[in-house]
C-alpha atoms as a PDB file:
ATOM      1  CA  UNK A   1      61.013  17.513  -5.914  1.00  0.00           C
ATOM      2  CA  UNK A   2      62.170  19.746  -3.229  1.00  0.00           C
ATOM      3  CA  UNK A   3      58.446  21.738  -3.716  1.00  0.00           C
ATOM      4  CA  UNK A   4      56.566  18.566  -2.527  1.00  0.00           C
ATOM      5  CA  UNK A   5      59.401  17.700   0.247  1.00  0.00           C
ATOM      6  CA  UNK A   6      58.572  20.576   2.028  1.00  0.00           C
ATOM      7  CA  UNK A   7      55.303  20.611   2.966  1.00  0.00           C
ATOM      8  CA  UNK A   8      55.818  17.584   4.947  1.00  0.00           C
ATOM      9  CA  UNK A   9      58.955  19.154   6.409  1.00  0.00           C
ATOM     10  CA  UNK A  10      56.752  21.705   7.661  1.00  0.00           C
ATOM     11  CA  UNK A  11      54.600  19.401   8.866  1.00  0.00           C
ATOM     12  CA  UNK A  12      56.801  17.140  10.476  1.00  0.00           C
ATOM     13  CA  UNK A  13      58.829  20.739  12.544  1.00  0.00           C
ATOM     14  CA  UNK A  14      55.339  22.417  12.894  1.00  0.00           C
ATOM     15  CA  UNK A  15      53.992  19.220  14.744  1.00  0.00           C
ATOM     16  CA  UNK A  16      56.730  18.741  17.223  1.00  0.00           C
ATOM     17  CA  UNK A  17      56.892  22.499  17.812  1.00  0.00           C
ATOM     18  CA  UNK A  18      53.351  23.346  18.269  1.00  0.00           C
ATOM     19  CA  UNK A  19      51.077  20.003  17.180  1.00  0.00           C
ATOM     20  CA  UNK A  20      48.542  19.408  15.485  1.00  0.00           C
ATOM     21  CA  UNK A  21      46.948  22.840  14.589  1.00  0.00           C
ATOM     22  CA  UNK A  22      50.503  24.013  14.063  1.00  0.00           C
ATOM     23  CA  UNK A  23      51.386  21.236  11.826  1.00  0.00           C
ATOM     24  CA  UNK A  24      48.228  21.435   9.298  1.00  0.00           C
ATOM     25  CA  UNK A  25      48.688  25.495   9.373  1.00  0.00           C
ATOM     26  CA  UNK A  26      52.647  25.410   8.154  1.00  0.00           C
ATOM     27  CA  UNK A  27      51.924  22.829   5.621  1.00  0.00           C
ATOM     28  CA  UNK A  28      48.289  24.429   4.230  1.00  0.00           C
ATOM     29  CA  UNK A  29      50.640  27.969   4.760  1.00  0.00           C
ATOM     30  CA  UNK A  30      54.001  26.579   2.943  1.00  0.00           C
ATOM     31  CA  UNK A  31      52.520  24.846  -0.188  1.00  0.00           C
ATOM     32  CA  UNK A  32      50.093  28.018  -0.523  1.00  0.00           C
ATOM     33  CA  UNK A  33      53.509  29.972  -0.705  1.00  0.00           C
ATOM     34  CA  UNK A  34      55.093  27.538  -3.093  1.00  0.00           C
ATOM     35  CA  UNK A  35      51.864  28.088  -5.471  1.00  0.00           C
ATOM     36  CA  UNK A  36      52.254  31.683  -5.184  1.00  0.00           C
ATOM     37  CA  UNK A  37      56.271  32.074  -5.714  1.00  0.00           C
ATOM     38  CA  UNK A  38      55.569  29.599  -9.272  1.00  0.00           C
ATOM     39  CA  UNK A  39      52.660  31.999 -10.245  1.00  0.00           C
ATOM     40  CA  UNK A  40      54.721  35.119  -9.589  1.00  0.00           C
ATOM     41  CA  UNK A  41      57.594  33.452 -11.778  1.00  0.00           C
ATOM     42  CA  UNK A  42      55.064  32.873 -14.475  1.00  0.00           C
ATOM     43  CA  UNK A  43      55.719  28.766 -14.378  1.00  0.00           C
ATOM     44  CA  UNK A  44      53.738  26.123 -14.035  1.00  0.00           C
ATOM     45  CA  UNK A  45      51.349  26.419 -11.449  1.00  0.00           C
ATOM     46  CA  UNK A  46      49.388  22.989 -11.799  1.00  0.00           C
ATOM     47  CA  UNK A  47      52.042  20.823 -10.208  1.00  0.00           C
ATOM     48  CA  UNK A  48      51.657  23.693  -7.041  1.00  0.00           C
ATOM     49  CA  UNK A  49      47.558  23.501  -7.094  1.00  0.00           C
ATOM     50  CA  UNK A  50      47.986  19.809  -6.928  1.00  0.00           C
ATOM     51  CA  UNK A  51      50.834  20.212  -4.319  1.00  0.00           C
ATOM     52  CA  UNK A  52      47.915  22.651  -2.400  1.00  0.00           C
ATOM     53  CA  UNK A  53      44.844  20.281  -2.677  1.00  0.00           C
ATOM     54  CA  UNK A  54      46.866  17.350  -1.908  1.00  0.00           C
ATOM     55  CA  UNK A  55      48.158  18.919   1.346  1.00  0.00           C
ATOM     56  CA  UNK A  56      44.877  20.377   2.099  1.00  0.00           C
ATOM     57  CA  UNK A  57      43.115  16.936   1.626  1.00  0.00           C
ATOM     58  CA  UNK A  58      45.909  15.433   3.904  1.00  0.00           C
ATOM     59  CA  UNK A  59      45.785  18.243   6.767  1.00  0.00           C
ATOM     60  CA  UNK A  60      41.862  17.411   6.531  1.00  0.00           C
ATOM     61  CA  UNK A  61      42.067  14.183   7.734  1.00  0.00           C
ATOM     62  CA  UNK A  62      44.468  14.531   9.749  1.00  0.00           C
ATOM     63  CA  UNK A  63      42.289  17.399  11.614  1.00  0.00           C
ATOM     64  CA  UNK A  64      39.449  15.349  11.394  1.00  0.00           C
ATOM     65  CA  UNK A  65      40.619  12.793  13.258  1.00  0.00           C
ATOM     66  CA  UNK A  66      43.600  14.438  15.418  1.00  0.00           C
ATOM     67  CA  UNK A  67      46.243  12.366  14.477  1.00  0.00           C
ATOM     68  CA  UNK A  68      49.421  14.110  12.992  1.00  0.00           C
ATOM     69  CA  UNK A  69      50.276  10.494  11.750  1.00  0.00           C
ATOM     70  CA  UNK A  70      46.674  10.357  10.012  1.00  0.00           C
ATOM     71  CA  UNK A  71      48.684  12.954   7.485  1.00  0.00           C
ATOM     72  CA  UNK A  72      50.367  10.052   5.417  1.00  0.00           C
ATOM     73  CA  UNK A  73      47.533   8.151   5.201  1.00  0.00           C
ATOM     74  CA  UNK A  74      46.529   8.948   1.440  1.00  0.00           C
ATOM     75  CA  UNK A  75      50.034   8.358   0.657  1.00  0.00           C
ATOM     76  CA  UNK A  76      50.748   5.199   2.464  1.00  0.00           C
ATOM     77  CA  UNK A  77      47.640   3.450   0.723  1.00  0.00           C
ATOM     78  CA  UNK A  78      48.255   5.092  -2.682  1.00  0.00           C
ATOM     79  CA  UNK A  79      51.602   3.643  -2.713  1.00  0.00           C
ATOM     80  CA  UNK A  80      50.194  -0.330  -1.919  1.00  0.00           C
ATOM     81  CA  UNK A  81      47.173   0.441  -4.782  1.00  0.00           C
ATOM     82  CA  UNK A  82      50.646   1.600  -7.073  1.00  0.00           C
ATOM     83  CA  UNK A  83      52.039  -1.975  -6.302  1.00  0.00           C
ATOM     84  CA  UNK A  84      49.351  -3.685  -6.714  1.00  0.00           C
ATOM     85  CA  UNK A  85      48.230  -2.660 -10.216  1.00  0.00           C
ATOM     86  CA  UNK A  86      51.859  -2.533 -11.357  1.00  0.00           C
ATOM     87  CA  UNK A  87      52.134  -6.102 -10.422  1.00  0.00           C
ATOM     88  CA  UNK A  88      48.755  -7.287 -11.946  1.00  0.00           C
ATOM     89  CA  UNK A  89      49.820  -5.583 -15.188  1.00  0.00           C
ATOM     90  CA  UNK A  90      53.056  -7.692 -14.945  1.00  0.00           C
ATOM     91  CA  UNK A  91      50.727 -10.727 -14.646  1.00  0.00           C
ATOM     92  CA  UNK A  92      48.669  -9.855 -17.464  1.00  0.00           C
ATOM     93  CA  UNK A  93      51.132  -9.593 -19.834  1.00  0.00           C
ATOM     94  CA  UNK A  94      50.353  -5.712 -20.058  1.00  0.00           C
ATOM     95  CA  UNK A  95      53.615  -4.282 -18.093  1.00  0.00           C
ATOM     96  CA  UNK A  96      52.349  -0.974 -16.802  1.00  0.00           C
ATOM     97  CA  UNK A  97      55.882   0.690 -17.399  1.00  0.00           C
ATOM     98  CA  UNK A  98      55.819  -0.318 -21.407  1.00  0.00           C
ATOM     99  CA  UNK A  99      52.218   0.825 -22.089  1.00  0.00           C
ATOM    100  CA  UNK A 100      52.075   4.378 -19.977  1.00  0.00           C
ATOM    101  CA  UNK A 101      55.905   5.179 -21.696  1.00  0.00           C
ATOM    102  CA  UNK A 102      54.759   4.251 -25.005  1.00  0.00           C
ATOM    103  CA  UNK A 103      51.215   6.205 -24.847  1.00  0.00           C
ATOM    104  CA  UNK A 104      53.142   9.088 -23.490  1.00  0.00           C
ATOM    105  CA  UNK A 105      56.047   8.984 -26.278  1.00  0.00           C
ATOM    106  CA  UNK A 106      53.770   8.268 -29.278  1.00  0.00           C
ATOM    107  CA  UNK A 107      55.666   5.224 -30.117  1.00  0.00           C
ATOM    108  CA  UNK A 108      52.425   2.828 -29.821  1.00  0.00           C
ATOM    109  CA  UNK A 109      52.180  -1.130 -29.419  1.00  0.00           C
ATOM    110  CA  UNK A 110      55.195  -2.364 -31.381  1.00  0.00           C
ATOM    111  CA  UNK A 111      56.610  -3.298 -28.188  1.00  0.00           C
ATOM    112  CA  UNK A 112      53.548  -5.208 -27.258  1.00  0.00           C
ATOM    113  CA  UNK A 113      54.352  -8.207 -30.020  1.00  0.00           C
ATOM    114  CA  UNK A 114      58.080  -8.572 -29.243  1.00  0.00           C
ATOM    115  CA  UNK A 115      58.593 -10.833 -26.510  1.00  0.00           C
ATOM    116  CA  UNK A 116      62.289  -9.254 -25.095  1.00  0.00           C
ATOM    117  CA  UNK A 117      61.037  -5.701 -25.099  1.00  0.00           C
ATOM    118  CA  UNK A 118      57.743  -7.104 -22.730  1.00  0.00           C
ATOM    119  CA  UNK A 119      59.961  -8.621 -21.008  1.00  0.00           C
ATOM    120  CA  UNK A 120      62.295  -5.513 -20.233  1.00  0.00           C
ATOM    121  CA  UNK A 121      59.529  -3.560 -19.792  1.00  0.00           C
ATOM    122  CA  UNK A 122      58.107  -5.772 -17.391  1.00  0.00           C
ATOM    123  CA  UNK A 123      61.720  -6.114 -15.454  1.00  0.00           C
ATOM    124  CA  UNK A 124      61.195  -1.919 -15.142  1.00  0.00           C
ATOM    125  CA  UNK A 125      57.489  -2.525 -13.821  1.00  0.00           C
ATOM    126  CA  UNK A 126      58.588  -5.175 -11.764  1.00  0.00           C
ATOM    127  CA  UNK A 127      61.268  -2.620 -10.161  1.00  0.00           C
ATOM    128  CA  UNK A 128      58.532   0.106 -10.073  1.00  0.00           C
ATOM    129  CA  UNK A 129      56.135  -1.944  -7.965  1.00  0.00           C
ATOM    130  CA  UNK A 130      59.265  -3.134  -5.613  1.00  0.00           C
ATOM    131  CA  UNK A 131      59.250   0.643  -5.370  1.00  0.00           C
ATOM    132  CA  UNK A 132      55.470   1.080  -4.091  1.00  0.00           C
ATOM    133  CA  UNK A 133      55.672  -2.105  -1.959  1.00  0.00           C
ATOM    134  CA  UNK A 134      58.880  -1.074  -0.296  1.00  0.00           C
ATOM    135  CA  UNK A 135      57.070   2.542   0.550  1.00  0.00           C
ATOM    136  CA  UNK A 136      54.377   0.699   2.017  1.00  0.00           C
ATOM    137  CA  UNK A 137      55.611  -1.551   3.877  1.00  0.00           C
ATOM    138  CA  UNK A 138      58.401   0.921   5.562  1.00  0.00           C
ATOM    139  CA  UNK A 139      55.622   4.266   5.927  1.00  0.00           C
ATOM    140  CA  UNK A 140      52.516   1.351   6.961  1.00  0.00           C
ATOM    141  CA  UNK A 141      55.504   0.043   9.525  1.00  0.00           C
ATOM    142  CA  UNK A 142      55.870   3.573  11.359  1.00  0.00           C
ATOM    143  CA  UNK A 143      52.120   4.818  11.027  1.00  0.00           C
ATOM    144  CA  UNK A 144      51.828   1.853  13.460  1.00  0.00           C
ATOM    145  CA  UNK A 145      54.397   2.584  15.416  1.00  0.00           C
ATOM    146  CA  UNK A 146      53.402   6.080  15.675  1.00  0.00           C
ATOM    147  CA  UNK A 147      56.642   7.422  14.519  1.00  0.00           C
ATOM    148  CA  UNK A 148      55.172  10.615  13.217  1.00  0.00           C
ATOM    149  CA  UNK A 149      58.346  12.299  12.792  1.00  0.00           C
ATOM    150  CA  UNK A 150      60.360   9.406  11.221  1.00  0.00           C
ATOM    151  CA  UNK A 151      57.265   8.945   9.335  1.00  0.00           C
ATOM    152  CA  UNK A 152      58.120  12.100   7.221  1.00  0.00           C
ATOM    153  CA  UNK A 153      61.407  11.555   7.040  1.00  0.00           C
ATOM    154  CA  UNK A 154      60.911   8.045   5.067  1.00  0.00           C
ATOM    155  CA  UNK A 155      58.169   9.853   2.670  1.00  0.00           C
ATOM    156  CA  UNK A 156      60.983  12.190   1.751  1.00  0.00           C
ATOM    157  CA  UNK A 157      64.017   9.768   1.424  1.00  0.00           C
ATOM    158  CA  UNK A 158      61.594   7.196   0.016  1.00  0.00           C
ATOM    159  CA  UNK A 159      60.151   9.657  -2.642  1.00  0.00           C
ATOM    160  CA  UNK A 160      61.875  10.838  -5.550  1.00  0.00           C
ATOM    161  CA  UNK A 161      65.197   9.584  -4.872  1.00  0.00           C
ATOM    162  CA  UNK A 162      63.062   5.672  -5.436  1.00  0.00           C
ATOM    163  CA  UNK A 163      61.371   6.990  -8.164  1.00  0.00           C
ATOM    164  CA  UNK A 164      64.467   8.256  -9.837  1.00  0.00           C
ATOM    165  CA  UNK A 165      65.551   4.614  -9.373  1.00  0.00           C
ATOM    166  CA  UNK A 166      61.939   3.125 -11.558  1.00  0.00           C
ATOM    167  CA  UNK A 167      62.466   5.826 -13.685  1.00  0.00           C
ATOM    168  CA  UNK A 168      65.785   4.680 -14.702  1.00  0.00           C
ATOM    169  CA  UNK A 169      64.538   1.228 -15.092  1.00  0.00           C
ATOM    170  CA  UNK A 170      61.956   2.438 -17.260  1.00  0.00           C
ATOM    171  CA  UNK A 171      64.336   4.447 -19.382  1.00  0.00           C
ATOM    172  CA  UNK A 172      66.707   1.107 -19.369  1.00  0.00           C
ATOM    173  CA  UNK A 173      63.883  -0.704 -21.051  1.00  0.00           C
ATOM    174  CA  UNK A 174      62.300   1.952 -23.185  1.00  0.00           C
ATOM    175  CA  UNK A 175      65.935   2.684 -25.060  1.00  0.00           C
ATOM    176  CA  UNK A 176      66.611  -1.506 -25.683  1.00  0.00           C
ATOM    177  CA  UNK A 177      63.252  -1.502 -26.946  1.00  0.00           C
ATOM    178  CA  UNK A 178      63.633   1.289 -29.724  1.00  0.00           C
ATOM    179  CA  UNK A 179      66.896  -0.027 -30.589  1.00  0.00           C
ATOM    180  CA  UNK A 180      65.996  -3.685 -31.300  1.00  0.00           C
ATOM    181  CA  UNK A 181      62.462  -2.192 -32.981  1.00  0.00           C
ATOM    182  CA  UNK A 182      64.000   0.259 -35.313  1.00  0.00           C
ATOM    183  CA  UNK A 183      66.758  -2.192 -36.169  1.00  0.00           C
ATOM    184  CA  UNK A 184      63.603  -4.755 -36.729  1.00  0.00           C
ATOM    185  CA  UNK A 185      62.703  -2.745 -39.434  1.00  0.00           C
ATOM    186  CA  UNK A 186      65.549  -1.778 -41.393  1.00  0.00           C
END
């Protein structure tokens, strides 16, 4: 979490310190650091190349069109396509939240044929795209108003501490579904 917080941070200081160039070189620098302090402790280093080509994609555009506040952009839009194919999965009876836990865990389609554990698992989609459409709305708001700084404050406050919120929602419906399945078949 605090790995792909501080990129932005970086971003955010370098920009009002020095701008743009400034910016897009402490954030490239920073994340380049991160991936080399997780190689040097011999863990995981995908999560870091990710955290690099995501910041190097998002320092592109921004330099390409010499806007500091162009640097959300991938993550402003990524959050409405999040809502909006969470909430079509709620309306097609397919709730996002019950079908990636259950690939993920192993524990199949069960859940699929009993109505209250759709329906719980569509309550934790349901938060989950509240999630992405609250991002949105709030980071969309101050890309307009050109609130660069504020900007990168919301992506950090609205990041993982929101997602820790879905997740929990998820985990709410994933446990009542396992109980009321395994008691379903004793």
């Amino acid at each position: 979490m605090i790995y792909s917080a501080l990129p932005v941070l970086a971003f955010v200081i370098g920009n009002n310190i020095g701008g743009l160039k400034t910016a897009i070189i402490a954030a490239f620098a920073l994340s380049v650091v991160i991936a080399a302090e997780r190689l040097l402790r011999k863990e995981s280093i995908m999560p870091a190349v990710g955290g690099v080509f995501g910041v190097a994609i998002a320092a592109g555009i921004s330099w390409w069109t010499g806007s500091a506040k162009d640097y959300f952009l991938i993550g402003i839009w990524s959050n409405l396509a999040a809502a909006l194919v969470f909430g079509i999965s709620v309306l097609a009876r397919r709730p996002l939240a019950g079908v990636l836990w259950n690939s993920m865990t192993g524990k199949g389609t069960a859940w699929q044929e009993d109505p209250r554990s759709r329906r719980d698992f569509s309550i934790a989609t349901i938060v989950l795209t509240v999630i992405f459409a609250a991002r949105f709305a709030v980071q969309q708001y101050l890309y307009e108003a050109d609130e660069v700084g504020t900007l990168g404050t919301a992506k950090i406050i609205m990041g993982y501490p929101l997602l820790a919120v879905g997740l929990l929602a998820v985990a709410w419906a994933a446990r009542a579904s396992h109980r009321r399945l395994r008691a379903a078949e004793h």
